[in-house]
N, C-alpha and C. Protein backbone atom coordinates (compact mmCIF):
# COMPACT_ATOMS: atom_id res chain seq x y z
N UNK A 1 16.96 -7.94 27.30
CA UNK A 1 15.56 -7.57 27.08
C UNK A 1 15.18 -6.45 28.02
N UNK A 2 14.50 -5.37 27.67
CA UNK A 2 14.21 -4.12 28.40
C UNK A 2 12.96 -4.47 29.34
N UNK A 3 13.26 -4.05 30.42
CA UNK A 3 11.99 -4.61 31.20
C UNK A 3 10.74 -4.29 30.68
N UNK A 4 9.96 -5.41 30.96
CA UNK A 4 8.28 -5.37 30.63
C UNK A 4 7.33 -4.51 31.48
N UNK A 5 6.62 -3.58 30.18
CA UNK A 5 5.88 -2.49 31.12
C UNK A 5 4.28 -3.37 31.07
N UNK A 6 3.57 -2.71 32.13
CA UNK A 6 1.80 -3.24 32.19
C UNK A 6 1.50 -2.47 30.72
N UNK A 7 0.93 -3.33 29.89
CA UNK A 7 -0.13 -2.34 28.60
C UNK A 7 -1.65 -3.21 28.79
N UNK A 8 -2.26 -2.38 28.44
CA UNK A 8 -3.78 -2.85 27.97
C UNK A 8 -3.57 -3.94 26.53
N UNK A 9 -4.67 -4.56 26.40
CA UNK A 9 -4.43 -5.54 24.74
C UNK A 9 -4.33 -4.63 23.53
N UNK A 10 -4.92 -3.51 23.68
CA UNK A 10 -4.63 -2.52 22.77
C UNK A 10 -3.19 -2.13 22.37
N UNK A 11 -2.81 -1.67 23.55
CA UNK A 11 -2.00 -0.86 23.18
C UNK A 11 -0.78 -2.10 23.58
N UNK A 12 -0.59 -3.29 23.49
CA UNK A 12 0.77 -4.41 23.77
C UNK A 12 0.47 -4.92 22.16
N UNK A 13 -0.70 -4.60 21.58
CA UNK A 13 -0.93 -5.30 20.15
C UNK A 13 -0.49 -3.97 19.13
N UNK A 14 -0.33 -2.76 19.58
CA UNK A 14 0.56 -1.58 18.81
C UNK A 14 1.64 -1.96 19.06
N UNK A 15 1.92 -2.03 20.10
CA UNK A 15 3.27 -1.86 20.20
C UNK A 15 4.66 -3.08 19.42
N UNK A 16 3.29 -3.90 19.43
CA UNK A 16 4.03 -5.36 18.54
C UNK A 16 4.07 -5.27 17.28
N UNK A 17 2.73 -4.54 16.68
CA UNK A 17 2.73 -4.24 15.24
C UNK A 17 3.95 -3.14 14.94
N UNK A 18 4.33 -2.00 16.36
CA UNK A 18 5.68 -1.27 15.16
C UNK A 18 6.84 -1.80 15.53
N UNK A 19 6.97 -2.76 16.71
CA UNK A 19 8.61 -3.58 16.64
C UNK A 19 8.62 -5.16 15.24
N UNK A 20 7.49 -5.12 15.42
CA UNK A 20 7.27 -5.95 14.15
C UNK A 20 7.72 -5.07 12.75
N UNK A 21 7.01 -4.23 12.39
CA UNK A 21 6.96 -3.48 11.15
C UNK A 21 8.53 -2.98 11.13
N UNK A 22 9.14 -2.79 12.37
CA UNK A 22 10.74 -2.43 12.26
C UNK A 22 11.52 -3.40 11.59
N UNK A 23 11.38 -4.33 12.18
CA UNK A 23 12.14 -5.70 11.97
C UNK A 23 12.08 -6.02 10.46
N UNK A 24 10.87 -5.78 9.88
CA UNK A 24 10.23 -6.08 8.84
C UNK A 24 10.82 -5.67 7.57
N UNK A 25 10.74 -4.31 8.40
CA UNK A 25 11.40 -3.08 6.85
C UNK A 25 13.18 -3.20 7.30
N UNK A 26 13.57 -4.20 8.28
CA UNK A 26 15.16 -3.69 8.57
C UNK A 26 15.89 -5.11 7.20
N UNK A 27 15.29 -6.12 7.59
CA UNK A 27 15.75 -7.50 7.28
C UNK A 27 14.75 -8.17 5.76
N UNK A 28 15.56 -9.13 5.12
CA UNK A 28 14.41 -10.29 4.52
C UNK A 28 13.05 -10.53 5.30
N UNK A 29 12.31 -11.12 4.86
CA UNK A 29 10.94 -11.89 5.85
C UNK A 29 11.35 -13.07 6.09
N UNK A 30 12.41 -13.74 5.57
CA UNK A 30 13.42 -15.40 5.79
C UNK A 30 14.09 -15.13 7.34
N UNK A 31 14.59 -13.90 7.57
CA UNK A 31 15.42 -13.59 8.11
C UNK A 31 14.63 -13.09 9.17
N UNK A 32 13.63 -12.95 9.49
CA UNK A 32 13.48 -12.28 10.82
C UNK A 32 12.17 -13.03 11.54
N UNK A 33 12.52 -13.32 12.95
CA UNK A 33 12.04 -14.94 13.67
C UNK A 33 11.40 -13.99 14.69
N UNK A 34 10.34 -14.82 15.27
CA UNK A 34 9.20 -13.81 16.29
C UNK A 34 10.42 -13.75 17.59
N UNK A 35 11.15 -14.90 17.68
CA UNK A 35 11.74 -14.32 19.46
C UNK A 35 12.59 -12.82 19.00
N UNK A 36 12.64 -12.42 17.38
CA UNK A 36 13.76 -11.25 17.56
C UNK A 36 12.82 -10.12 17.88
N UNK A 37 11.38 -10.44 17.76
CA UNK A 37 10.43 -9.25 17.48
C UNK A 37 9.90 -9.20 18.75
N UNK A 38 9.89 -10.97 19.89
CA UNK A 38 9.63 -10.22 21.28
C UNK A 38 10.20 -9.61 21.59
N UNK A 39 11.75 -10.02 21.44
CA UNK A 39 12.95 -9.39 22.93
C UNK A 39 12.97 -7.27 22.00
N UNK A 40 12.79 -7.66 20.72
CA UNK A 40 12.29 -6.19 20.46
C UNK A 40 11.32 -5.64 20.75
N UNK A 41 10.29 -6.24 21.34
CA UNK A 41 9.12 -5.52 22.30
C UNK A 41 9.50 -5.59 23.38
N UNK A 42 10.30 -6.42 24.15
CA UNK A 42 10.48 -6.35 25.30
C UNK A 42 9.35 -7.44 26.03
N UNK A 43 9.35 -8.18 25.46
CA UNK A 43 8.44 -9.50 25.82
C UNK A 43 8.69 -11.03 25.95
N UNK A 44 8.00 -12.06 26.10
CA UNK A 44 8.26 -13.30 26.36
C UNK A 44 7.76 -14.05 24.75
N UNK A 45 8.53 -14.89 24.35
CA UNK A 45 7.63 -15.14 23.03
C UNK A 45 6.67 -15.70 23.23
N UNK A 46 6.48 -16.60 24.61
CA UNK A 46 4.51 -17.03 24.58
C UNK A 46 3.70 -15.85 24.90
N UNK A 47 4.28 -14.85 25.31
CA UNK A 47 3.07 -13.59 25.33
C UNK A 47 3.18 -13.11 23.55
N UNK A 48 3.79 -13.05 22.84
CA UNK A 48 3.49 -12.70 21.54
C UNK A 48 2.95 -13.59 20.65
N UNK A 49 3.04 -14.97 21.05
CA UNK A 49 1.83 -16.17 20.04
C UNK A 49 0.82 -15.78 21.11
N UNK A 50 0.52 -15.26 21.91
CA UNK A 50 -1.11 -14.85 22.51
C UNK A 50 -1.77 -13.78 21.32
N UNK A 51 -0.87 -13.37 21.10
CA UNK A 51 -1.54 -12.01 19.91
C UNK A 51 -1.42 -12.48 18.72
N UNK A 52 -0.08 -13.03 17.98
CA UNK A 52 -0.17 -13.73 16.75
C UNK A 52 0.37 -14.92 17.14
N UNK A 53 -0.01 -16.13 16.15
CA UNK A 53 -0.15 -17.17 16.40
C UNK A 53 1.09 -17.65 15.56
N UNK A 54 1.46 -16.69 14.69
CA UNK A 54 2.35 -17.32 13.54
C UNK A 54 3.43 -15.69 12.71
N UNK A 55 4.29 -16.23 12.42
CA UNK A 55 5.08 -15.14 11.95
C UNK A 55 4.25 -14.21 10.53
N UNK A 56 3.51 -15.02 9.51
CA UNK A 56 2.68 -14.64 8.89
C UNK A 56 1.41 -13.42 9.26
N UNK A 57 0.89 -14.30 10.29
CA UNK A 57 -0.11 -13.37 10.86
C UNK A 57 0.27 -12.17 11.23
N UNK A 58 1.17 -11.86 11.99
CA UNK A 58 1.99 -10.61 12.48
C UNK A 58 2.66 -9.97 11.46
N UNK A 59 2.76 -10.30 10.33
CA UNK A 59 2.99 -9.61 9.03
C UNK A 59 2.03 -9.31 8.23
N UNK A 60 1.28 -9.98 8.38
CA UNK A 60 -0.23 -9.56 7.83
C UNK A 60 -1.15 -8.33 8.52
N UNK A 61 -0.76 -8.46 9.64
CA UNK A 61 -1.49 -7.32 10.73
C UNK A 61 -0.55 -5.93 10.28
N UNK A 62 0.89 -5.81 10.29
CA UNK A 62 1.46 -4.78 10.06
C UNK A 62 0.96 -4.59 8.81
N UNK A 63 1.29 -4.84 7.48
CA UNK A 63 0.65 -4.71 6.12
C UNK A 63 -0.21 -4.38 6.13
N UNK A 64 -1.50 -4.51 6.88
CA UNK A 64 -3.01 -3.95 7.06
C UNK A 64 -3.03 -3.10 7.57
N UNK A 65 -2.11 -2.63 8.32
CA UNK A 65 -2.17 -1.46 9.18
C UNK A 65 -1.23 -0.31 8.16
N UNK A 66 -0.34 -0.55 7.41
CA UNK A 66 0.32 -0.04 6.62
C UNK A 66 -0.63 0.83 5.77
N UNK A 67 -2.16 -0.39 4.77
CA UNK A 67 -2.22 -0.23 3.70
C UNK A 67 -3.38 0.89 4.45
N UNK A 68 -3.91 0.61 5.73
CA UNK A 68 -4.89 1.65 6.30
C UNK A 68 -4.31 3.15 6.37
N UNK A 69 -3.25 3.46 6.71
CA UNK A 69 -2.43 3.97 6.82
C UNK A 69 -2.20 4.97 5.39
N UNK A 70 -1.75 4.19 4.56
CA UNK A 70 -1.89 4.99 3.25
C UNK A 70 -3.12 5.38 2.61
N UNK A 71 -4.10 4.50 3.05
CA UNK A 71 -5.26 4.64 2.29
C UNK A 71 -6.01 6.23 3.43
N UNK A 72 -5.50 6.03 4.40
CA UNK A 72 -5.89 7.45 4.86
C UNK A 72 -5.41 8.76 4.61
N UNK A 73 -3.87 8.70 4.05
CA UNK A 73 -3.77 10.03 3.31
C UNK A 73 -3.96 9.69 1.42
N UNK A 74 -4.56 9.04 1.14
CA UNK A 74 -5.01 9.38 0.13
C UNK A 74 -6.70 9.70 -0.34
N UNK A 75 -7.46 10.41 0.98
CA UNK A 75 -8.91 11.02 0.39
C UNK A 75 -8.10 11.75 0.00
N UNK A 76 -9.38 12.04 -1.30
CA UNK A 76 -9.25 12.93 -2.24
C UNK A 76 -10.31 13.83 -2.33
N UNK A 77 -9.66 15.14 -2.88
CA UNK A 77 -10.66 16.34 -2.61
C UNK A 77 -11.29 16.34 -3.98
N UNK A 78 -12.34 16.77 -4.27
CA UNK A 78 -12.82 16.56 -5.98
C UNK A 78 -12.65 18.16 -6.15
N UNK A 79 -12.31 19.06 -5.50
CA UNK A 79 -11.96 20.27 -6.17
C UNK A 79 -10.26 20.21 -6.55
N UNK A 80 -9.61 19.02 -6.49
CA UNK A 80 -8.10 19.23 -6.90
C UNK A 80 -8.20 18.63 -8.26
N UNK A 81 -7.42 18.52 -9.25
CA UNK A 81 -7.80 18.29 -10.69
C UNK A 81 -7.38 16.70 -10.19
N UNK A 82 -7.81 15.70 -11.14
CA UNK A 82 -7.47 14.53 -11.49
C UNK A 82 -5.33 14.00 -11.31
N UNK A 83 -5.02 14.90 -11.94
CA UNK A 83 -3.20 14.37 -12.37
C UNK A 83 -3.02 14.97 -10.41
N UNK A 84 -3.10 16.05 -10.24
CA UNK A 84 -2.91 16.45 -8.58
C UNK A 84 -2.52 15.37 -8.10
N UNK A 85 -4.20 14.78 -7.73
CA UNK A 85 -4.68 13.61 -7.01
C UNK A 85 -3.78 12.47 -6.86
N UNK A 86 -3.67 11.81 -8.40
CA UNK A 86 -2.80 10.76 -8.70
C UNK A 86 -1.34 10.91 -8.01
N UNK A 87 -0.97 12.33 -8.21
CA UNK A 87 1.10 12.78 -7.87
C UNK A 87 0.98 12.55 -6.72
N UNK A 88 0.02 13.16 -5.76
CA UNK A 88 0.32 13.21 -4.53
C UNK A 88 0.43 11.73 -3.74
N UNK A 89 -0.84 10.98 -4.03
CA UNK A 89 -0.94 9.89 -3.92
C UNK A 89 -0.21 8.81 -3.91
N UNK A 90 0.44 9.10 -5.25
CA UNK A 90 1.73 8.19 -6.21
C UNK A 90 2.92 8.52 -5.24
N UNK A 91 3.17 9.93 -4.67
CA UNK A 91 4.25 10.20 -3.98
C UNK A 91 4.37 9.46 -2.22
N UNK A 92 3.23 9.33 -1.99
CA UNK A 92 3.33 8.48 -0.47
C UNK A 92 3.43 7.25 -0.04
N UNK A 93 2.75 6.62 -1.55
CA UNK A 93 3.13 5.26 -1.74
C UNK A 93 4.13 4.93 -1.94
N UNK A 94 5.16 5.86 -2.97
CA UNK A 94 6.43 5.76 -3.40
C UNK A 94 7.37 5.55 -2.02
N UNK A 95 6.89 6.82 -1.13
CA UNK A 95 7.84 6.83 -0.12
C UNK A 95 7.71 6.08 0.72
N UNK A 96 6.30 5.20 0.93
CA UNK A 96 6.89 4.15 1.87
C UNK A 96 7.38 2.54 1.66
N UNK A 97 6.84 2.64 0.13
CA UNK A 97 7.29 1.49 -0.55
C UNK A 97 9.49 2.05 -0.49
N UNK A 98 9.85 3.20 -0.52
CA UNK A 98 11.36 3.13 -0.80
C UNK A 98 11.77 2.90 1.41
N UNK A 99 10.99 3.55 1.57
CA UNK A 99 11.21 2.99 3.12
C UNK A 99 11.42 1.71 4.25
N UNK A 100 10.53 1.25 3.12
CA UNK A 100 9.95 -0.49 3.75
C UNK A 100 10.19 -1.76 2.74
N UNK A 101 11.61 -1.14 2.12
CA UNK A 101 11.65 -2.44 1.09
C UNK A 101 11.25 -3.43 0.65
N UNK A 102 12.08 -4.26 1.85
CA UNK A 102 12.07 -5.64 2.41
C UNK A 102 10.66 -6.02 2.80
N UNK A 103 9.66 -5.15 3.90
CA UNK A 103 8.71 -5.23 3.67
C UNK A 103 6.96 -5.37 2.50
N UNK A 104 7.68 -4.10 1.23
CA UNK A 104 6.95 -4.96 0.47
C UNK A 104 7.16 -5.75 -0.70
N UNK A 105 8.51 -6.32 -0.81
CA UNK A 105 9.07 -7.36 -1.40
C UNK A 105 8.54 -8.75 -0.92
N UNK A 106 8.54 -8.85 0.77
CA UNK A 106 7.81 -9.60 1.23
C UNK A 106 6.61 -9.96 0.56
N UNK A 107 5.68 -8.82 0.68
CA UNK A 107 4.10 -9.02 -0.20
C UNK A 107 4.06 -9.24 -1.19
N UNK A 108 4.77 -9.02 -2.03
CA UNK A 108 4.48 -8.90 -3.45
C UNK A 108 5.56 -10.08 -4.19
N UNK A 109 6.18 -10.75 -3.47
CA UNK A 109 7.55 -11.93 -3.97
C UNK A 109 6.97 -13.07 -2.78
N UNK A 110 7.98 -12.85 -1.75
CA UNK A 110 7.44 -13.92 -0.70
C UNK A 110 6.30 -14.59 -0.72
N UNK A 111 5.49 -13.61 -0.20
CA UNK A 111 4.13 -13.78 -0.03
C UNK A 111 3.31 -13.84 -1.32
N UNK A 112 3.42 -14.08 -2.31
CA UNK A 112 2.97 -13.24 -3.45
C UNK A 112 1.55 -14.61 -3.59
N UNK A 113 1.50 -15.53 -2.81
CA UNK A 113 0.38 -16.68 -3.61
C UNK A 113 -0.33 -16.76 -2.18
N UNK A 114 0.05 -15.80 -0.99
CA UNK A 114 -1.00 -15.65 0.14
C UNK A 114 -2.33 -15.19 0.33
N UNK A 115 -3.38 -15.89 0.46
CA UNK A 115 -4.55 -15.19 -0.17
C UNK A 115 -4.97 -13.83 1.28
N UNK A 116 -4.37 -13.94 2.11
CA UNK A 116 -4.61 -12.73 3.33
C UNK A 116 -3.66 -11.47 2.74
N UNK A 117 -2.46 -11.94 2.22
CA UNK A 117 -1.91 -10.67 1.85
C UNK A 117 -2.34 -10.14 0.38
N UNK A 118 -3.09 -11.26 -0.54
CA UNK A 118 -3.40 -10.52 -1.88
C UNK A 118 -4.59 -10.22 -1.69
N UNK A 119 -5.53 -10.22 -0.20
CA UNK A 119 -6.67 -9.50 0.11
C UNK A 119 -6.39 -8.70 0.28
N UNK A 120 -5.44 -8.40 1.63
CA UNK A 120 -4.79 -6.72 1.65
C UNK A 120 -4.89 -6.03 0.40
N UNK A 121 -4.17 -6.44 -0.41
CA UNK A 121 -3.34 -5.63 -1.54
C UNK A 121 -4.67 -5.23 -2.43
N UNK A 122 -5.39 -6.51 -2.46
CA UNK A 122 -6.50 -6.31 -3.63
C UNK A 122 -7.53 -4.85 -2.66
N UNK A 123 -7.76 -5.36 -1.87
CA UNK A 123 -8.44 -4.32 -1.34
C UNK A 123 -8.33 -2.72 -1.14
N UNK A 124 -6.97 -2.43 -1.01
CA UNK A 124 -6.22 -1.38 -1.39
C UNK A 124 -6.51 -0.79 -2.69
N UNK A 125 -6.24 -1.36 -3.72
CA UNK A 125 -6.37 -0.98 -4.95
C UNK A 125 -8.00 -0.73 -5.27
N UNK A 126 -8.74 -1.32 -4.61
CA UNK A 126 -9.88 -1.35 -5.02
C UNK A 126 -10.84 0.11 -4.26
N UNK A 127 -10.25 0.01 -3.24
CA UNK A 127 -10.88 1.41 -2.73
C UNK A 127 -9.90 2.55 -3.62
N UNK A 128 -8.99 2.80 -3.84
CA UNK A 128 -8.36 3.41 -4.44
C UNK A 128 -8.54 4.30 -5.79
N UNK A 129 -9.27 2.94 -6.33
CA UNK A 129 -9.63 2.87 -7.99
C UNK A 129 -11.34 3.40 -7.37
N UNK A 130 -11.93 3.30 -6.56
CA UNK A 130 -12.95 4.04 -6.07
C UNK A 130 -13.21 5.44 -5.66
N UNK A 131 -12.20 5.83 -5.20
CA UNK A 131 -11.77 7.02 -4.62
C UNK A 131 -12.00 7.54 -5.85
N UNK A 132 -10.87 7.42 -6.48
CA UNK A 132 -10.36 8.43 -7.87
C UNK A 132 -11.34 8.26 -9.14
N UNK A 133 -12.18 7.00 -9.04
CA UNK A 133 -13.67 6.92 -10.31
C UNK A 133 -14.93 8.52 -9.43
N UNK A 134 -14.92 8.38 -8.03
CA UNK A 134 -15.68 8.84 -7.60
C UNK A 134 -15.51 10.66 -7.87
N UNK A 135 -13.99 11.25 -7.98
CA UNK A 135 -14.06 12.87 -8.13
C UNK A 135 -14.17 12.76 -9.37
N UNK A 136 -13.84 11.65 -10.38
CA UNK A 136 -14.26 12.23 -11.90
C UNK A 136 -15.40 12.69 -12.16
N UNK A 137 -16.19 12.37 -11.32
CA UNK A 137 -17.85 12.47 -11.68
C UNK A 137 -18.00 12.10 -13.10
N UNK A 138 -17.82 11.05 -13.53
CA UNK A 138 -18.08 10.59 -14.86
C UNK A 138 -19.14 9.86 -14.42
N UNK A 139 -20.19 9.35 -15.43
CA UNK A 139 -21.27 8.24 -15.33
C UNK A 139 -21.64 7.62 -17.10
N UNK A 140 -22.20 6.70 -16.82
CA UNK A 140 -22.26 5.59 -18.04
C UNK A 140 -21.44 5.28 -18.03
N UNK A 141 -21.20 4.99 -19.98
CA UNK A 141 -20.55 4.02 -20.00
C UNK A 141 -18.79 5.04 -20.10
N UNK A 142 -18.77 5.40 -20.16
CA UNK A 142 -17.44 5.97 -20.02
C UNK A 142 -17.04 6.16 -18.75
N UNK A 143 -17.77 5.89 -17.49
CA UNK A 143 -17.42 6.20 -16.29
C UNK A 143 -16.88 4.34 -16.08
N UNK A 144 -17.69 3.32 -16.99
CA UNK A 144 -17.11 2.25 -16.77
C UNK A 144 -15.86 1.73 -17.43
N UNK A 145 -15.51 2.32 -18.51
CA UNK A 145 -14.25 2.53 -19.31
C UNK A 145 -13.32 2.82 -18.53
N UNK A 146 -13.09 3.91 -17.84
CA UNK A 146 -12.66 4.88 -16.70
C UNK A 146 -12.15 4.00 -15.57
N UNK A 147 -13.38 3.08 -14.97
CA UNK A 147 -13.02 2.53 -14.41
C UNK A 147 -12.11 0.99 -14.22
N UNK A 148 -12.22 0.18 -15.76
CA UNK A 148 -11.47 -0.45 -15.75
C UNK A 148 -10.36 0.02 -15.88
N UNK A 149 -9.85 1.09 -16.40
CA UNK A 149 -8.70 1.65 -16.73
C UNK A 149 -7.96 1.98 -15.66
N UNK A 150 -8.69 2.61 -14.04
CA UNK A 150 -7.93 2.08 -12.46
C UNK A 150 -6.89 1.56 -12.20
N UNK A 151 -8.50 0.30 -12.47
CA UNK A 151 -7.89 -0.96 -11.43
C UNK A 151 -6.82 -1.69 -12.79
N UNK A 152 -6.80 -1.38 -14.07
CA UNK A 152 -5.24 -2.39 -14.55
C UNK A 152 -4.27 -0.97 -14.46
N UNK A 153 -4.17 0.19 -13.98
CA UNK A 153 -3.30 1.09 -13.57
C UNK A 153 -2.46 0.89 -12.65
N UNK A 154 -3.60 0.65 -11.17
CA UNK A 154 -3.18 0.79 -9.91
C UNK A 154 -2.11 -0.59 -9.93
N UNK A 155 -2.67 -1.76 -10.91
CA UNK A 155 -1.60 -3.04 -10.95
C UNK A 155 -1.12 -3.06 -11.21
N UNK A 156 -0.50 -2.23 -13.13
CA UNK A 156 1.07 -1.83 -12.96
C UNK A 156 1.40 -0.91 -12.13
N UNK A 157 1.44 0.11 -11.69
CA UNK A 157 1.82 0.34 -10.63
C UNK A 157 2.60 -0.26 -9.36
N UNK A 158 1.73 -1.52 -9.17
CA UNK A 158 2.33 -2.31 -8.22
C UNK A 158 3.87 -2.89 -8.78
N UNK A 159 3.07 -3.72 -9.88
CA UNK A 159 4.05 -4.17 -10.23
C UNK A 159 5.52 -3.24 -11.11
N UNK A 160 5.27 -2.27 -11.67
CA UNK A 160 6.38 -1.48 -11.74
C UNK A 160 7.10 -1.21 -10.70
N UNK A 161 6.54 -0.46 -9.62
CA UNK A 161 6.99 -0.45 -7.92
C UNK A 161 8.14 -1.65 -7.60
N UNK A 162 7.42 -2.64 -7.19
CA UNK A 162 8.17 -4.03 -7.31
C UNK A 162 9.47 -4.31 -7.74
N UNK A 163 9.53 -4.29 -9.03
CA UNK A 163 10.62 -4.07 -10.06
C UNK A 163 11.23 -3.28 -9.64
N UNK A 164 10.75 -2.09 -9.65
CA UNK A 164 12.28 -0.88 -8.85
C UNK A 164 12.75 -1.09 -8.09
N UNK A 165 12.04 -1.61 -6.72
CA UNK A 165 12.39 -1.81 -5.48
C UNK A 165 13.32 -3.47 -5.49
N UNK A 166 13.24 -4.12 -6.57
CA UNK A 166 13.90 -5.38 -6.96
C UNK A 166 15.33 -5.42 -7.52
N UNK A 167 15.01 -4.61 -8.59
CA UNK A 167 16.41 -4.38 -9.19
C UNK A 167 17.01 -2.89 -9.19
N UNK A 168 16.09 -2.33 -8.82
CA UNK A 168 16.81 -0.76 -9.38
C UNK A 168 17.28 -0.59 -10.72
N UNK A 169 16.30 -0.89 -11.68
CA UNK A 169 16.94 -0.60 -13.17
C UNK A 169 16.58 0.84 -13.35
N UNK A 170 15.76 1.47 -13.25
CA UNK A 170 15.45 3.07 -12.91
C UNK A 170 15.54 3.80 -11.78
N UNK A 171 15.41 5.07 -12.12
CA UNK A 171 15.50 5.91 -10.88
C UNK A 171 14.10 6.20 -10.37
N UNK A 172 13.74 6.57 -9.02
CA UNK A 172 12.88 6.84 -8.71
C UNK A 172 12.09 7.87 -9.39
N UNK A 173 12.51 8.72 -10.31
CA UNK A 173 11.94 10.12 -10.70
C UNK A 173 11.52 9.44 -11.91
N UNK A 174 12.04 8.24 -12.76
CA UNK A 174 11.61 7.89 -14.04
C UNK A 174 10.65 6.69 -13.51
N UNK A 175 10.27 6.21 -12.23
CA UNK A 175 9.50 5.75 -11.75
C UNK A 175 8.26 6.34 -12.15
N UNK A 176 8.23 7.47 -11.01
CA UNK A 176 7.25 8.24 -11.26
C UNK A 176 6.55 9.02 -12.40
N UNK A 177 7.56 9.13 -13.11
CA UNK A 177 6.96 9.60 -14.85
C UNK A 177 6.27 8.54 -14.96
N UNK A 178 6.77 7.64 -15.34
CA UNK A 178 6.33 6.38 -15.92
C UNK A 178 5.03 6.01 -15.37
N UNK A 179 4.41 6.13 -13.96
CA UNK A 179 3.43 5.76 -13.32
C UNK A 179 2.11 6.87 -13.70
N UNK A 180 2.92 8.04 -13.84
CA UNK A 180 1.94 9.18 -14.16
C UNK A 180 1.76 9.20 -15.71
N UNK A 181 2.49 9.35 -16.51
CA UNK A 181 2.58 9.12 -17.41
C UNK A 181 1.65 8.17 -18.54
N UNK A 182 2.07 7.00 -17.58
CA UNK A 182 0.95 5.54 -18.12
C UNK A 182 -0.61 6.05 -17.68
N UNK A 183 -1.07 6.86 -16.60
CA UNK A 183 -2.20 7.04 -16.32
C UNK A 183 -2.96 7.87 -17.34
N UNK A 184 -2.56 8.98 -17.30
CA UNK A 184 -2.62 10.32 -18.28
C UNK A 184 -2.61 10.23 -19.66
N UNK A 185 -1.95 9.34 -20.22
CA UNK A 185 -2.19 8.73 -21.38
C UNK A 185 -3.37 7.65 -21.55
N UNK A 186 -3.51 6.84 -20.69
CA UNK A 186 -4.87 5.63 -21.02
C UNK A 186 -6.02 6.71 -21.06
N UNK A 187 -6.18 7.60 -19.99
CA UNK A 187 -7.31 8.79 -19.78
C UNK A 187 -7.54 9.33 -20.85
N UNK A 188 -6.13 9.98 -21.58
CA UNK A 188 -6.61 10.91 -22.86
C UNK A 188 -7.22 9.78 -24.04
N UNK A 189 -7.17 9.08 -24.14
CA UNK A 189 -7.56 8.25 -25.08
C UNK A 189 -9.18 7.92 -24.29
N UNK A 190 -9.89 8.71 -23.49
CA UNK A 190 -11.17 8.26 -23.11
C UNK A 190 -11.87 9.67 -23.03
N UNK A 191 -11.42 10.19 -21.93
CA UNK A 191 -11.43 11.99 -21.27
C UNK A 191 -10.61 12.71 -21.49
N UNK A 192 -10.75 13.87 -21.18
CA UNK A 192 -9.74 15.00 -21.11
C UNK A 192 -9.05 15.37 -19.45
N UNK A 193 -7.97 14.01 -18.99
CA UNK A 193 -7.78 14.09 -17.38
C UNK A 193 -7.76 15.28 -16.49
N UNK A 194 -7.74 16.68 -17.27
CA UNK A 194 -7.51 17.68 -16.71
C UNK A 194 -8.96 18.37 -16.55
N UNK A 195 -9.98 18.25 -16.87
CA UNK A 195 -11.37 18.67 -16.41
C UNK A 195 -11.64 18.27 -15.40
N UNK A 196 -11.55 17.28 -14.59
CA UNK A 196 -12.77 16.44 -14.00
C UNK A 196 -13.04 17.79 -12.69
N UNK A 197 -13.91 17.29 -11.75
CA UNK A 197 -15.36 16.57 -12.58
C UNK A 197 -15.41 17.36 -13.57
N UNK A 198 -16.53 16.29 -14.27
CA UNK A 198 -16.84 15.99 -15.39
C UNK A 198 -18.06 16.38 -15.31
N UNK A 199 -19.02 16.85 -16.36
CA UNK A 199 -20.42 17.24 -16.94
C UNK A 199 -21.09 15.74 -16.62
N UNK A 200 -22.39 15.97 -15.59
CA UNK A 200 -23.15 14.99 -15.16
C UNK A 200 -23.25 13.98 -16.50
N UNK A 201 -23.93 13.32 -16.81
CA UNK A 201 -24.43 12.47 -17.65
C UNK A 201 -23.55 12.23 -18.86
N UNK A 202 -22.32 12.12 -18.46
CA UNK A 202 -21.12 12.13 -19.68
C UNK A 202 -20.66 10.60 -19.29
């Protein structure tokens, strides 16, 4: 174990969330036990149940910090067209979902009936599906059309994701068609995805 440096609660509760999040994305979530994630901080395991209480919790804290994380490079500018928005977006998620496997196999299999991690997740999607209703500048009832059309997007999505990262029956590039693809099509059958914004009172 590497000797123990003085940290503030701040910064001994970072430093646990990225030897945690290592461990996380290296192994199963079966497979990886808090004493491997102290002596990987360089700690005692009763100083790490001071911060989390349970192997869950400390997976729940990284995941939240993950989904903050993504959800911060995805503002969106409303002068970039609609499909932009989605690629770029679609591309960071991609890459840390192919980064962090194990990690979100965890969430979405393991964990999949946890109501802290399907808050995470739900919450994610939901600002998300907010973000991207908000540069359409659509309103009425087609802005509510629009918007159910999101949030059952952003969920296949997930769950397509999932699947790849499960079996690998596709490649990542027919991933991404497929994710863009499915969007751009529900849209044309409402809007024209390549205007937005959109003419006020539409």
């Amino acid at each position: 174990m590497p000797p123990r440096r003085r940290l503030d609660p701040a910064e001994r509760r970072a430093e646990l969330l990225d030897a945690g999040a290592l461990l996380f994305a290296a192994k199963p979530y079966e497979e990886v036990f808090m004493e491997d994630i102290a002596e990987q901080a360089g700690i005692s395991r009763a100083l790490l149940y001071r911060y989390f209480p349970n192997k869950r919790d400390l997976f729940a804290a990284i995941y939240q910090q993950a989904a903050d994380r993504l959800l911060a490079e995805a503002e969106f500018d409303p002068a970039v067209s609609v499909p932009e928005l989605v690629s770029a977006a679609l591309d960071a998620h991609i890459d840390y979902f192919a980064a962090n496997r194990n990690t979100v196999l965890a969430a979405n299999q393991v964990l999949a009936g946890d109501r802290v991690i399907q808050a995470i997740i739900d919450d994610e999607c939901a600002t998300l599906q907010r973000r991207l209703l908000e540069v359409t500048g659509l309103e009425g009832r087609t802005r509510e059309t629009v918007s159910a059309l999101l949030m059952s997007w952003l969920v296949f999505v997930r769950t397509l994701c999932v699947d790849w990262l499960a079996n690998q029956a596709f490649s990542r590039a027919e991933l991404r068609e497929m994710c863009v693809g499915a969007l751009l099509g529900g849209l044309g059958a409402v809007v024209d995805p390549g205007r937005f914004p959109a003419p006020a009172g539409e």
